[in-house]
C-alpha atoms as a PDB file:
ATOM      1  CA  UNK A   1      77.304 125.055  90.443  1.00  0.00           C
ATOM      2  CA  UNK A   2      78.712 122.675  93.120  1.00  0.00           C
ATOM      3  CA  UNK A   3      75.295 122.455  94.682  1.00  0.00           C
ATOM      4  CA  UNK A   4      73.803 120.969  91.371  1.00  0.00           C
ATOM      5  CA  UNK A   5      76.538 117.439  91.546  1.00  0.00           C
ATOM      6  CA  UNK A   6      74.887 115.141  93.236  1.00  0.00           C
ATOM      7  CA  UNK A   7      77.310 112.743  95.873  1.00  0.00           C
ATOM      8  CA  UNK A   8      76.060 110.103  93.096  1.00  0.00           C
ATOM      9  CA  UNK A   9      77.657 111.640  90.205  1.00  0.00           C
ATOM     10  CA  UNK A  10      80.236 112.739  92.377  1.00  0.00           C
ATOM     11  CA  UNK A  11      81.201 109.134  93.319  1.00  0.00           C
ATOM     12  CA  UNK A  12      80.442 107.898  89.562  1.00  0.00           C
ATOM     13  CA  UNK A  13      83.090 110.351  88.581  1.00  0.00           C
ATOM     14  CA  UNK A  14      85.500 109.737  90.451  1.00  0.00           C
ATOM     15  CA  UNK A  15      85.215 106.346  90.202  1.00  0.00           C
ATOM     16  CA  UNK A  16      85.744 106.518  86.002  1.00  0.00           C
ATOM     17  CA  UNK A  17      88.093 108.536  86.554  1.00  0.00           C
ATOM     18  CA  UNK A  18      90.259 106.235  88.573  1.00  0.00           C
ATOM     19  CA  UNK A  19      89.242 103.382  86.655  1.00  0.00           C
ATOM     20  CA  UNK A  20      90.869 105.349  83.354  1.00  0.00           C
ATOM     21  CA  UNK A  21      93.890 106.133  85.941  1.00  0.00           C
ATOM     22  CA  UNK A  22      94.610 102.733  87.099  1.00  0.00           C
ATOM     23  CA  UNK A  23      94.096 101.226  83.207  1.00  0.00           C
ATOM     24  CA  UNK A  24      96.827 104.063  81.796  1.00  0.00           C
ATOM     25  CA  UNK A  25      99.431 102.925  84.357  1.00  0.00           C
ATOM     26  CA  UNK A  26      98.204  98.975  84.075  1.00  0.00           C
ATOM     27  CA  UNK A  27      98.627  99.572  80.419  1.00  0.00           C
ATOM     28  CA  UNK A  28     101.641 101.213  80.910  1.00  0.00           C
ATOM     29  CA  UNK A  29     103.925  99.171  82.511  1.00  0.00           C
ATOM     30  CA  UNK A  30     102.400  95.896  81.983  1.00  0.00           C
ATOM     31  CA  UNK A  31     102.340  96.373  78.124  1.00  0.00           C
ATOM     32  CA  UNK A  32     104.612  93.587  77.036  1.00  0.00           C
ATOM     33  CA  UNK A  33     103.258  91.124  79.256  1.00  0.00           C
ATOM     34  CA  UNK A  34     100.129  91.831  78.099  1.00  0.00           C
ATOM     35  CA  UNK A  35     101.606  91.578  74.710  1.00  0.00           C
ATOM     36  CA  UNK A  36     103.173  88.449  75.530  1.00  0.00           C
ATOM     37  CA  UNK A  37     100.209  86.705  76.579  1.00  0.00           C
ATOM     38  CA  UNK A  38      98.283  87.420  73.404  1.00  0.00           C
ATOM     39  CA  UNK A  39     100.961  86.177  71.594  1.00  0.00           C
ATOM     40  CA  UNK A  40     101.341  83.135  73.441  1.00  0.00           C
ATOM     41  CA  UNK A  41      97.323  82.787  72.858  1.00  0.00           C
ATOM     42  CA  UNK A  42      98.500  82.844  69.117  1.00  0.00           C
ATOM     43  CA  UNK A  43     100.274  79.499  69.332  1.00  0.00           C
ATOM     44  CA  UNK A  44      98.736  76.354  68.142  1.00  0.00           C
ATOM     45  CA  UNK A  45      96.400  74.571  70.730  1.00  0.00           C
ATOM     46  CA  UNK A  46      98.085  70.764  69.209  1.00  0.00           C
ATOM     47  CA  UNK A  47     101.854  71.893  70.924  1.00  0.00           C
ATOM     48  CA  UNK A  48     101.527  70.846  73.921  1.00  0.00           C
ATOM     49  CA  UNK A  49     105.539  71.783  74.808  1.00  0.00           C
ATOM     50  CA  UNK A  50     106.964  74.426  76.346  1.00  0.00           C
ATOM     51  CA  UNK A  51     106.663  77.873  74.677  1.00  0.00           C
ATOM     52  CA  UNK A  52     110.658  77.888  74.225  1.00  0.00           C
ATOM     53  CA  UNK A  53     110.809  74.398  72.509  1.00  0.00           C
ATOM     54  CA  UNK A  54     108.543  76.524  70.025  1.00  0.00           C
ATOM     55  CA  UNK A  55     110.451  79.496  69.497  1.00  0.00           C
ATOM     56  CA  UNK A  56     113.808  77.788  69.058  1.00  0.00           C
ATOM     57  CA  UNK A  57     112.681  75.627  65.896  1.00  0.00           C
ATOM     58  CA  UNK A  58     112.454  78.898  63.901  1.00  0.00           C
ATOM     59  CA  UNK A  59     114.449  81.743  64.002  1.00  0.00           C
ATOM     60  CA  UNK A  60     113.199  84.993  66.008  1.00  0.00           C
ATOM     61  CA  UNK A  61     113.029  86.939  62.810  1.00  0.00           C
ATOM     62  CA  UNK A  62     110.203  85.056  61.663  1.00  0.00           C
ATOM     63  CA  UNK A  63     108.227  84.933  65.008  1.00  0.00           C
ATOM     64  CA  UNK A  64     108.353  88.111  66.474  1.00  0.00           C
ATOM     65  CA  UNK A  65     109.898  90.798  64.156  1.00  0.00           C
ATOM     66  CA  UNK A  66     109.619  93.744  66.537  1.00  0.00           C
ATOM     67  CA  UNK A  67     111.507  91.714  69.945  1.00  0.00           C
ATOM     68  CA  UNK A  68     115.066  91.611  70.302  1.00  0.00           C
ATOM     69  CA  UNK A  69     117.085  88.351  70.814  1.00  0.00           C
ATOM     70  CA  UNK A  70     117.419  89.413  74.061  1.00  0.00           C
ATOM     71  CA  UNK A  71     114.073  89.702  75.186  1.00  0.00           C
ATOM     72  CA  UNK A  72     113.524  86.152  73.606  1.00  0.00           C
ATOM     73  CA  UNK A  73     116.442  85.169  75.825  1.00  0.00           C
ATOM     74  CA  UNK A  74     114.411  86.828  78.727  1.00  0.00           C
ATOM     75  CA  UNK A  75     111.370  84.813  78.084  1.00  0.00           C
ATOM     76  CA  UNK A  76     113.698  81.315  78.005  1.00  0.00           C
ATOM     77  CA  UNK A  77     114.984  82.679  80.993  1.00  0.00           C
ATOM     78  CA  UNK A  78     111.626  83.204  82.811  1.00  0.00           C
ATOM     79  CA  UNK A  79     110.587  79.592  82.267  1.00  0.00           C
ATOM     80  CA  UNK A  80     113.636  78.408  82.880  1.00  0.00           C
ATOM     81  CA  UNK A  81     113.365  80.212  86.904  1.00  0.00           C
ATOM     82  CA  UNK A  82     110.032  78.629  87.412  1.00  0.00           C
ATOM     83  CA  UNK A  83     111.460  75.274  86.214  1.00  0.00           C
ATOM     84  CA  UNK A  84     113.633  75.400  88.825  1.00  0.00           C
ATOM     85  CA  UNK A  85     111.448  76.493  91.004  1.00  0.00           C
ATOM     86  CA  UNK A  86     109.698  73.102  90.536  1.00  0.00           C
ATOM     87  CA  UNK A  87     113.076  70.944  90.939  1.00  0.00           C
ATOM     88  CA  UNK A  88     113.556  72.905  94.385  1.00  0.00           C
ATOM     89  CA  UNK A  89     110.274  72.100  95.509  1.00  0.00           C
ATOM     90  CA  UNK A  90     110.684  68.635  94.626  1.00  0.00           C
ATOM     91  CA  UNK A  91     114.249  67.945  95.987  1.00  0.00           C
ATOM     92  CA  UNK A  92     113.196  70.003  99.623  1.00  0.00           C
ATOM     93  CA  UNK A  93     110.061  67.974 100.241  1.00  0.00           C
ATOM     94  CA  UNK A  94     112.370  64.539  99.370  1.00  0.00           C
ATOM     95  CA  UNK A  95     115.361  65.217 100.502  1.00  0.00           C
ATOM     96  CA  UNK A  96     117.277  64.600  97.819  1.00  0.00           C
ATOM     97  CA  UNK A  97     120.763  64.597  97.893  1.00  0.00           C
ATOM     98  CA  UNK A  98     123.456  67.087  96.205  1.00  0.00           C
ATOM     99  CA  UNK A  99     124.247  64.643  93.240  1.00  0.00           C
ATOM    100  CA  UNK A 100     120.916  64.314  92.883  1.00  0.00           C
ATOM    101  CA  UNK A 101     120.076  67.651  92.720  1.00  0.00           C
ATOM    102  CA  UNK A 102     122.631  68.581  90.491  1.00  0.00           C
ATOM    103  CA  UNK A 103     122.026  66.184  87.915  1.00  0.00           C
ATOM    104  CA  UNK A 104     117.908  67.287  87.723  1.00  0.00           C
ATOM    105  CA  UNK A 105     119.237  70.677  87.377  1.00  0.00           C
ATOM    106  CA  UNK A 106     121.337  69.643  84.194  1.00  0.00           C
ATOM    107  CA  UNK A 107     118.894  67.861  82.585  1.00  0.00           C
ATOM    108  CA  UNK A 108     116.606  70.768  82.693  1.00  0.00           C
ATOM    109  CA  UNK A 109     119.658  73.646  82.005  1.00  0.00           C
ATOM    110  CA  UNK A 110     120.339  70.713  78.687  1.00  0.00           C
ATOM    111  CA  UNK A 111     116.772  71.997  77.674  1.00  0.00           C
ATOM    112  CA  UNK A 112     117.844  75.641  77.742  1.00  0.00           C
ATOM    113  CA  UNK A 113     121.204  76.042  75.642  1.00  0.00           C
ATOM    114  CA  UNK A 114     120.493  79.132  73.907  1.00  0.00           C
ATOM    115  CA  UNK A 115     121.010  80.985  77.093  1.00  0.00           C
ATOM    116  CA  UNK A 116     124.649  79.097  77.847  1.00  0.00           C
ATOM    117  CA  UNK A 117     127.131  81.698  76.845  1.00  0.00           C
ATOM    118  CA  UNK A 118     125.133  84.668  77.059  1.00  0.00           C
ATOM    119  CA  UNK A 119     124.903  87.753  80.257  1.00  0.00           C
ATOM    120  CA  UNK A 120     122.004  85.917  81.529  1.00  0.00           C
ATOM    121  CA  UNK A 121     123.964  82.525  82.135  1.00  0.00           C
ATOM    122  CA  UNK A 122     125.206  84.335  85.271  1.00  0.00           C
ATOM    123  CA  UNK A 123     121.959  85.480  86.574  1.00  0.00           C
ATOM    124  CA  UNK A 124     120.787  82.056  86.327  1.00  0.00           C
ATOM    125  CA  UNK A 125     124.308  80.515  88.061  1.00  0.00           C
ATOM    126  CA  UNK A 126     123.865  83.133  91.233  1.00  0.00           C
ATOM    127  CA  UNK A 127     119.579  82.384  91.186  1.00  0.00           C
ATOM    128  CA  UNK A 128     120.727  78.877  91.437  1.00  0.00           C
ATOM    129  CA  UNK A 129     123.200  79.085  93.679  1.00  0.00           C
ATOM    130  CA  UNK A 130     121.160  80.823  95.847  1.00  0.00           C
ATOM    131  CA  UNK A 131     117.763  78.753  95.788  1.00  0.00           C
ATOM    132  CA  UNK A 132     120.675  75.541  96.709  1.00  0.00           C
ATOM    133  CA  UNK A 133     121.803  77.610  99.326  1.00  0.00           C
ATOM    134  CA  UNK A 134     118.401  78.795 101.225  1.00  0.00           C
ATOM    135  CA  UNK A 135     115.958  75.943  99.891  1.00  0.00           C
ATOM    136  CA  UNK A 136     117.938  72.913  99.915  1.00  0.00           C
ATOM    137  CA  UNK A 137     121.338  74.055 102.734  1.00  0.00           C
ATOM    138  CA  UNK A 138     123.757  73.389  99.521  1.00  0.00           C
ATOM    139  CA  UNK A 139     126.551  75.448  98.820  1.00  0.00           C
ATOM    140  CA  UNK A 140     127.695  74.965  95.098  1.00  0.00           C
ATOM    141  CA  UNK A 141     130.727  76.705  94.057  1.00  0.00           C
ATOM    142  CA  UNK A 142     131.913  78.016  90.551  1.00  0.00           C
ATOM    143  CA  UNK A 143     132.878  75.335  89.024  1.00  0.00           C
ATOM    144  CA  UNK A 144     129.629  72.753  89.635  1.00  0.00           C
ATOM    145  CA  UNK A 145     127.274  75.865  88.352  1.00  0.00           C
ATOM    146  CA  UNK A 146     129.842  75.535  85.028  1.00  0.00           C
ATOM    147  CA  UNK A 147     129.617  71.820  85.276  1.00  0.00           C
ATOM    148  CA  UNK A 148     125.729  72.055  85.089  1.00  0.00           C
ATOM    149  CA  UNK A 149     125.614  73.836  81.320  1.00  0.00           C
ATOM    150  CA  UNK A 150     127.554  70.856  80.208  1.00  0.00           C
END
């Protein structure tokens, strides 16, 4: 029987099969990104703001009635990292200084006052702290990472 498979079909095969492998665990684990990007394909074209300016002028019942508040939170906390990211950028290639920093940093944390309060207010105090501390040689204590959700 094995002398009848050609190395053609052979290769075909093995090649669909891997191809169904790779979806299944593609599929898998990348499911509610996936998910999130179709719904974020949903939203009106004419908003041109930031997906979390959306979700926060209706309640997360009415958007998405199968995700948690807390995965919403996640989501506002994702943008929030790469707007950070951004203000980092920024204040290493000018130089800015640490009042300068800081006050960038609460203007854009003003934006994001669902997540004040909540378990992933400290994530975002120590990824700050951190990005201050290796990007821009800043060392902010307790206190100014408090003073920015003011």
């Amino acid at each position: 029987m094995m002398a009848q498979i050609s190395w053609s079909d052979y290769f075909g095969a093995i090649a669909a099969i891997t191809g169904l492998y790779y979806f299944v665990i593609i599929l898998g684990f990348y499911r509610r990104d996936i998910y999130d990007l179709w719904e974020r394909n949903k939203i009106p074209k004419n908003n041109s703001g930031p997906r979390h300016q959306i979700e926060s002028t209706t309640s997360p019942i009415e958007d998405n009635n199968n995700r948690s508040e807390d995965e919403l939170l996640f989501s506002l906390v994702h943008d929030l990292l790469e707007d950070t990211k951004l203000i980092f950028q920024n204040s290493t290639l000018i130089n800015s200084s640490k009042e300068d920093l800081l006050k960038a940093l609460q203007q854009k944390l003003n934006n994001y006052s669902k997540i004040k309060g909540t378990a992933f207010q400290a994530a975002v105090n120590n990824h700050i702290a951190g990005e201050c501390k290796s990007n821009c040689g800043i060392h902010l204590n307790n206190d100014e990472l408090m003073e920015l959700w003011n």
